[in-house]
PDB file of N, CA and C in Angstrom:
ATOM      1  N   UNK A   1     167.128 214.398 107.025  1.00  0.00           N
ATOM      2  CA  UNK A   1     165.899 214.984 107.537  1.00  0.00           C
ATOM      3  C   UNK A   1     166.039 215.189 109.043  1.00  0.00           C
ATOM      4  N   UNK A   2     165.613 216.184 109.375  1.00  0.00           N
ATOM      5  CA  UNK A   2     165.627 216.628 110.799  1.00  0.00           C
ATOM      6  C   UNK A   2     164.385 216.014 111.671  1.00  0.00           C
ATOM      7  N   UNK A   3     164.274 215.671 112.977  1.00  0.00           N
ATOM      8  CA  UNK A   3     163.597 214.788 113.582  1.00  0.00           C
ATOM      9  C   UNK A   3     162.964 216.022 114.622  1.00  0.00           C
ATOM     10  N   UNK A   4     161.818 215.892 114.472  1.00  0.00           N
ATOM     11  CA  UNK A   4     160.870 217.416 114.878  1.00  0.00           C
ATOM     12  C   UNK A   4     159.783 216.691 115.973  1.00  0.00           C
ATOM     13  N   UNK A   5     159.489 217.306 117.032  1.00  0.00           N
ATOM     14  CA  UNK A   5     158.397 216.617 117.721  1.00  0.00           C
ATOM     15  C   UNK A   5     157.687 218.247 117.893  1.00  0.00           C
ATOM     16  N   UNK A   6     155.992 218.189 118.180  1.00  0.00           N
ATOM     17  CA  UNK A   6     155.529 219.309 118.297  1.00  0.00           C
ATOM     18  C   UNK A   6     154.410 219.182 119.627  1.00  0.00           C
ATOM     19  N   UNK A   7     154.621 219.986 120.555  1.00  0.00           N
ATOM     20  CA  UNK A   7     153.590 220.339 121.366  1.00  0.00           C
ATOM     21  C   UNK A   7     153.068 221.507 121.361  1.00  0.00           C
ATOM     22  N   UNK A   8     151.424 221.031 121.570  1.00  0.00           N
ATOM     23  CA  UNK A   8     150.751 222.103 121.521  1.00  0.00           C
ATOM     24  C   UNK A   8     150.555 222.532 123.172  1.00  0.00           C
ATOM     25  N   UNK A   9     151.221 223.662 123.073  1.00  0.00           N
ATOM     26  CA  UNK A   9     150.416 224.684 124.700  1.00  0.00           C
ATOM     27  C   UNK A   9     150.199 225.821 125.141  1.00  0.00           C
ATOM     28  N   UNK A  10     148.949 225.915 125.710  1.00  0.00           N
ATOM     29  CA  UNK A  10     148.712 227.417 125.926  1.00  0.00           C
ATOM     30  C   UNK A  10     148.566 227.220 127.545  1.00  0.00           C
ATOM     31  N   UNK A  11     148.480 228.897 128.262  1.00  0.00           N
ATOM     32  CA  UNK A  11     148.380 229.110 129.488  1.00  0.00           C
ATOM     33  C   UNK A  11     149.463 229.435 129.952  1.00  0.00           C
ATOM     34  N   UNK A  12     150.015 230.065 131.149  1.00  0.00           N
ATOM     35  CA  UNK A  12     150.500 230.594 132.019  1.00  0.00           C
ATOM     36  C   UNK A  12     151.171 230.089 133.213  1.00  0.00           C
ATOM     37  N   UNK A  13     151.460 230.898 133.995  1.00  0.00           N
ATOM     38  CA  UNK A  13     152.110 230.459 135.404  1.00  0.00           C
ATOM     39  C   UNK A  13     150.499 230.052 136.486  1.00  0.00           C
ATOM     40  N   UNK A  14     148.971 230.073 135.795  1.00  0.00           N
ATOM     41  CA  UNK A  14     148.648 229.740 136.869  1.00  0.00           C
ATOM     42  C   UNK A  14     147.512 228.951 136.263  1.00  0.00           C
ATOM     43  N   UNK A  15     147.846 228.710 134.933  1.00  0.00           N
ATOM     44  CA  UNK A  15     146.316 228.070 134.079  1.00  0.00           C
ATOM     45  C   UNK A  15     147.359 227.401 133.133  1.00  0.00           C
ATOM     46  N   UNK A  16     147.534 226.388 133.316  1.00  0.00           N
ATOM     47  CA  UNK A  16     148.417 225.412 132.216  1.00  0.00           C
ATOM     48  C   UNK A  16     149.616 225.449 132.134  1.00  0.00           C
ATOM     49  N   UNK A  17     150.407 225.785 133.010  1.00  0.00           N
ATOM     50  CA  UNK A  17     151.238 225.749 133.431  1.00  0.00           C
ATOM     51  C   UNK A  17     151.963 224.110 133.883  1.00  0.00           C
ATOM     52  N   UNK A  18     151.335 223.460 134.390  1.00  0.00           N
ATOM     53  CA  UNK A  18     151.854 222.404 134.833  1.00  0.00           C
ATOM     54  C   UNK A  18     151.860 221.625 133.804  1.00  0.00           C
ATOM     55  N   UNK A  19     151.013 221.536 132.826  1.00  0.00           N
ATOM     56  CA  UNK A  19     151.425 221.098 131.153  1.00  0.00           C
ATOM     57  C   UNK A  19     152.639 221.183 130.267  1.00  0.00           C
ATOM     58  N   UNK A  20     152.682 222.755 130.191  1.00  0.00           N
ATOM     59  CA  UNK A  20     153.773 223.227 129.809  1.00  0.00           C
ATOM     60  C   UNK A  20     154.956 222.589 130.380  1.00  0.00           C
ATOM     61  N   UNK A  21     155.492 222.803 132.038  1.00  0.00           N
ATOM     62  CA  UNK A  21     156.408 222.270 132.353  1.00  0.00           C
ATOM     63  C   UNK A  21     156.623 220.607 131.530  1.00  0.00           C
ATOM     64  N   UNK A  22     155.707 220.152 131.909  1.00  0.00           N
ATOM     65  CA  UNK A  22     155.736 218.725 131.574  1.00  0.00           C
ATOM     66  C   UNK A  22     156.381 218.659 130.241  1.00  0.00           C
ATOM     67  N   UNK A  23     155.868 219.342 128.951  1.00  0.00           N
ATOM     68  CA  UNK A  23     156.307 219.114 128.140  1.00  0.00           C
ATOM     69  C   UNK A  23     157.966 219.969 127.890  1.00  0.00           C
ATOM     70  N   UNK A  24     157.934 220.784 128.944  1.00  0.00           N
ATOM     71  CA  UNK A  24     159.858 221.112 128.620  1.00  0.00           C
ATOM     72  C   UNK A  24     160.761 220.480 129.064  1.00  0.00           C
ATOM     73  N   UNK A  25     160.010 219.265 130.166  1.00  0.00           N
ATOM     74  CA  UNK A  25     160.721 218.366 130.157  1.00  0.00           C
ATOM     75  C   UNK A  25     160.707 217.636 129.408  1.00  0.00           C
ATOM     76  N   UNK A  26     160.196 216.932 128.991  1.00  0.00           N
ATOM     77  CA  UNK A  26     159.956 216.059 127.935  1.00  0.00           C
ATOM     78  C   UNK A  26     160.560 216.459 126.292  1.00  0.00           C
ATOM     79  N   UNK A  27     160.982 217.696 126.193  1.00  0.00           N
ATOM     80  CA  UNK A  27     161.383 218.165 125.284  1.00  0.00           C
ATOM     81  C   UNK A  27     163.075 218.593 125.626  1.00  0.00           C
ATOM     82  N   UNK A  28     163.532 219.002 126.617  1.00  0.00           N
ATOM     83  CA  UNK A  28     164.649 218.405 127.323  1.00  0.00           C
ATOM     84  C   UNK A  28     165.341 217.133 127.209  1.00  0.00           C
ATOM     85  N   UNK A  29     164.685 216.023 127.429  1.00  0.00           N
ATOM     86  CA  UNK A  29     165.017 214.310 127.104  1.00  0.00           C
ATOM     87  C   UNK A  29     164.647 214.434 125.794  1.00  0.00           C
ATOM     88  N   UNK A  30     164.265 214.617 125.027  1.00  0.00           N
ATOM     89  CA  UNK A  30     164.284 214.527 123.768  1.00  0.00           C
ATOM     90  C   UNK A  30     165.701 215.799 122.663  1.00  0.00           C
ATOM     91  N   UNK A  31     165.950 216.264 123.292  1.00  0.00           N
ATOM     92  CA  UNK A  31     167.102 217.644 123.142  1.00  0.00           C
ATOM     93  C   UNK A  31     168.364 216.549 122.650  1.00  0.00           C
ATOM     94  N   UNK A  32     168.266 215.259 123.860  1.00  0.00           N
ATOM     95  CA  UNK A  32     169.347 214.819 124.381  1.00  0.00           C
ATOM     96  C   UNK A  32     169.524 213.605 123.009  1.00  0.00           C
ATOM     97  N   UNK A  33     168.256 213.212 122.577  1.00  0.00           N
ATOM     98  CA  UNK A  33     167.853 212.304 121.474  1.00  0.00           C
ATOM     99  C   UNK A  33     168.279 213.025 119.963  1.00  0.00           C
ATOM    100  N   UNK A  34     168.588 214.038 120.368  1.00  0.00           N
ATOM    101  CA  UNK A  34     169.123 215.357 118.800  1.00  0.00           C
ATOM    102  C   UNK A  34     167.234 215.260 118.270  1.00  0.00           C
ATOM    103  N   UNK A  35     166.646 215.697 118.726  1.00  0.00           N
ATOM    104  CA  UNK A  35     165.004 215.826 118.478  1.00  0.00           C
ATOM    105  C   UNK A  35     164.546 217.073 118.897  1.00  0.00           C
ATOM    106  N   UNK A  36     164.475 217.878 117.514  1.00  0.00           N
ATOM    107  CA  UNK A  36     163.874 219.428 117.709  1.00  0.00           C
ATOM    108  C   UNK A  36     162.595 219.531 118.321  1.00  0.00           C
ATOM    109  N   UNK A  37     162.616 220.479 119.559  1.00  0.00           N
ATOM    110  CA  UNK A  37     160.945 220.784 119.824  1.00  0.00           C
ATOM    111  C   UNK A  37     160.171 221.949 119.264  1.00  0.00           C
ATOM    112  N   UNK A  38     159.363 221.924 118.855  1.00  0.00           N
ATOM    113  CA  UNK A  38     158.411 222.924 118.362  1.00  0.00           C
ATOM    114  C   UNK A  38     157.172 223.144 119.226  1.00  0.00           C
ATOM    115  N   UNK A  39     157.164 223.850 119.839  1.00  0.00           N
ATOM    116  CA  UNK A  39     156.152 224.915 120.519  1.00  0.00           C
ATOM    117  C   UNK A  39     155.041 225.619 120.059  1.00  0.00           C
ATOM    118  N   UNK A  40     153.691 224.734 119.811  1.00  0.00           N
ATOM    119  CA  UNK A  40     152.439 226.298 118.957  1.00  0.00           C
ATOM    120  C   UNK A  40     151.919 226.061 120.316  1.00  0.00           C
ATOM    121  N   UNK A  41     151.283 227.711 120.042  1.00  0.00           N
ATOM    122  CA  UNK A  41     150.685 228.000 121.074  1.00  0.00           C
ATOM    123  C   UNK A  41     149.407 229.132 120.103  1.00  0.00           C
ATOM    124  N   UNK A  42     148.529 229.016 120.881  1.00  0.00           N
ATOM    125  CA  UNK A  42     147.675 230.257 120.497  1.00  0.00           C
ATOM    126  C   UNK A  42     147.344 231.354 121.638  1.00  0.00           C
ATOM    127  N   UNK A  43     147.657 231.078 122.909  1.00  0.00           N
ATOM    128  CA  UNK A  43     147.347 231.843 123.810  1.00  0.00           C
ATOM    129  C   UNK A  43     148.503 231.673 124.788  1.00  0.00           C
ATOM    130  N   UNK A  44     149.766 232.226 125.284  1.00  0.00           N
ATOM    131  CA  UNK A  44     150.182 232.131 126.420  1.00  0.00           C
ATOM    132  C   UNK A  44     150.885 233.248 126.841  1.00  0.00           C
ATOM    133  N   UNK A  45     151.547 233.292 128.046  1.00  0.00           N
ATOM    134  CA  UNK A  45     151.970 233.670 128.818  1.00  0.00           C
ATOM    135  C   UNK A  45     152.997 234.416 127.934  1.00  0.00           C
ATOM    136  N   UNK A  46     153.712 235.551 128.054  1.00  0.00           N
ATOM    137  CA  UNK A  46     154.789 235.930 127.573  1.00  0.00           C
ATOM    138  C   UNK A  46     155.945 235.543 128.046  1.00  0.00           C
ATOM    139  N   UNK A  47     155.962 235.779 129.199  1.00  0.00           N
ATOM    140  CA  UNK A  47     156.867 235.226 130.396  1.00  0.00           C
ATOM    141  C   UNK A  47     156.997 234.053 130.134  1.00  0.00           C
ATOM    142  N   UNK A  48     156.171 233.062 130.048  1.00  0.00           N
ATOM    143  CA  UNK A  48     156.205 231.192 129.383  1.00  0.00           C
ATOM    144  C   UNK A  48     156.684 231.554 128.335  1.00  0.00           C
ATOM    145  N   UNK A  49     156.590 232.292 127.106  1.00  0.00           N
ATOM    146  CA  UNK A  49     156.956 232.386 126.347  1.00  0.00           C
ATOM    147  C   UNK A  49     158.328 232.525 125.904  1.00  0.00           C
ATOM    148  N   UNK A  50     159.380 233.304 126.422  1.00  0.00           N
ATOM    149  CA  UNK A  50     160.005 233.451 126.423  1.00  0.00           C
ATOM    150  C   UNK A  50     161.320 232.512 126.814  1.00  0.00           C
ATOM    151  N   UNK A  51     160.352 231.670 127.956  1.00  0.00           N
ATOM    152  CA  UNK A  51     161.447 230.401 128.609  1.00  0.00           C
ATOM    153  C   UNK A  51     161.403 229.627 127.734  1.00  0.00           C
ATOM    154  N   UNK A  52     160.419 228.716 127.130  1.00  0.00           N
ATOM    155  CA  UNK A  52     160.416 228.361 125.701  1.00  0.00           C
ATOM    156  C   UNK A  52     161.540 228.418 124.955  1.00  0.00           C
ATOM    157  N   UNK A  53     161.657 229.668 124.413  1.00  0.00           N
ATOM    158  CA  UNK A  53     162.726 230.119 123.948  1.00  0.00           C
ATOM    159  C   UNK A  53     164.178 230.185 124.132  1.00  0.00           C
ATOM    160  N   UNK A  54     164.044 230.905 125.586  1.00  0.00           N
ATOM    161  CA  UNK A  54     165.619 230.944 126.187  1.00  0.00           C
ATOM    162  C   UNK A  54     165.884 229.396 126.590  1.00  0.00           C
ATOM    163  N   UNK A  55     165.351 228.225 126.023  1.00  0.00           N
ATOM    164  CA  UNK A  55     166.452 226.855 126.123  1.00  0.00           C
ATOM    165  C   UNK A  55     166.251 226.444 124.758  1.00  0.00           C
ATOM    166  N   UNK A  56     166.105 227.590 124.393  1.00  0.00           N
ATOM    167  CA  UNK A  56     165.977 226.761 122.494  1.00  0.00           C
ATOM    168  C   UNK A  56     165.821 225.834 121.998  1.00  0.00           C
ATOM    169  N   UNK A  57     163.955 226.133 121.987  1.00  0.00           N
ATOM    170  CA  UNK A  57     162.772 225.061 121.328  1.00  0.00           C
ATOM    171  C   UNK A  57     162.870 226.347 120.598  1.00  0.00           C
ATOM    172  N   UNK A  58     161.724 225.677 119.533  1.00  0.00           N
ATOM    173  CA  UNK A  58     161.476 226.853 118.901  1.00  0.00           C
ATOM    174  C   UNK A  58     159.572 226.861 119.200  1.00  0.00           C
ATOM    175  N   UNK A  59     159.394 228.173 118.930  1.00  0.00           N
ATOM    176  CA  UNK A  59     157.729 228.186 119.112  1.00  0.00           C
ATOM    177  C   UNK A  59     157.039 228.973 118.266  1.00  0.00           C
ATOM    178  N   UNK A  60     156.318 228.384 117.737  1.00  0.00           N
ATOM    179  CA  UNK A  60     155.259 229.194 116.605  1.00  0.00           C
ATOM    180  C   UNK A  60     153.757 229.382 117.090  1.00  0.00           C
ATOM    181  N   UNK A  61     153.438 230.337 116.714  1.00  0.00           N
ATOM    182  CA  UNK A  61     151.758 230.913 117.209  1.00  0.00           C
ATOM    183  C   UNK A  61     150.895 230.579 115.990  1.00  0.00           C
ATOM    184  N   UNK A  62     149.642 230.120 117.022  1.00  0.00           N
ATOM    185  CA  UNK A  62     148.921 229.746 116.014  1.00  0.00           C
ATOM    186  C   UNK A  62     147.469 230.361 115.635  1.00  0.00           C
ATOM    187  N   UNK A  63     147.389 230.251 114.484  1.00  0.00           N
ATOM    188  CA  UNK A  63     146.192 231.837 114.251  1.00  0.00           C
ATOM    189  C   UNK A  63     144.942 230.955 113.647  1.00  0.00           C
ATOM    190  N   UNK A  64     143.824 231.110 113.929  1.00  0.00           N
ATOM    191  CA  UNK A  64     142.714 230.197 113.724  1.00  0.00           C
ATOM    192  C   UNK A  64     142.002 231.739 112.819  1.00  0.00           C
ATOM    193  N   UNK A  65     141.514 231.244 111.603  1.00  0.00           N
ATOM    194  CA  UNK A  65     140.755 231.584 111.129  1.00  0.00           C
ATOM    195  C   UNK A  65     139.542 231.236 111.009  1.00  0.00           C
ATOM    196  N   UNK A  66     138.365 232.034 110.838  1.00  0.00           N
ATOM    197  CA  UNK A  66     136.848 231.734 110.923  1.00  0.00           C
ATOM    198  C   UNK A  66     135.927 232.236 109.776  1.00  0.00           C
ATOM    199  N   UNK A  67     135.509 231.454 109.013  1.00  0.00           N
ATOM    200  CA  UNK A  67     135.085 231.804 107.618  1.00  0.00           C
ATOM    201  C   UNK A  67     133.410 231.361 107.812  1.00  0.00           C
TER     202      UNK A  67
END
């Protein structure tokens, strides 16, 4: 079984941003632990988005439905 940790974050370079970092570090030291990060987000940055990516976490969007 693969060992998965998940943060949730939304925002940008000027609204949650300092979250985010936090958790790519933290997902960085955990890289090092062989511990996949998973990324949902429902709102961010593309640009965040993408860095996410380019150190390969993986990140999934998250879609809220309203019934």
């Amino acid at each position: 079984m693969k060992r998965q940790i998940i943060f949730r974050v939304d925002g940008g370079p000027h609204i949650g941003w300092g979250h985010i970092r936090r958790c790519l570090s933290l997902a960085e030291g955990l890289r090092k632990k062989k511990i996949q990060s998973v990324f949902i987000t429902k709102d961010i940055d593309p640009e965040v988005g993408k860095r996410i990516v380019r150190n390969s976490h993986l990140m999934e969007r998250l879609i809220l439905l309203a019934f």
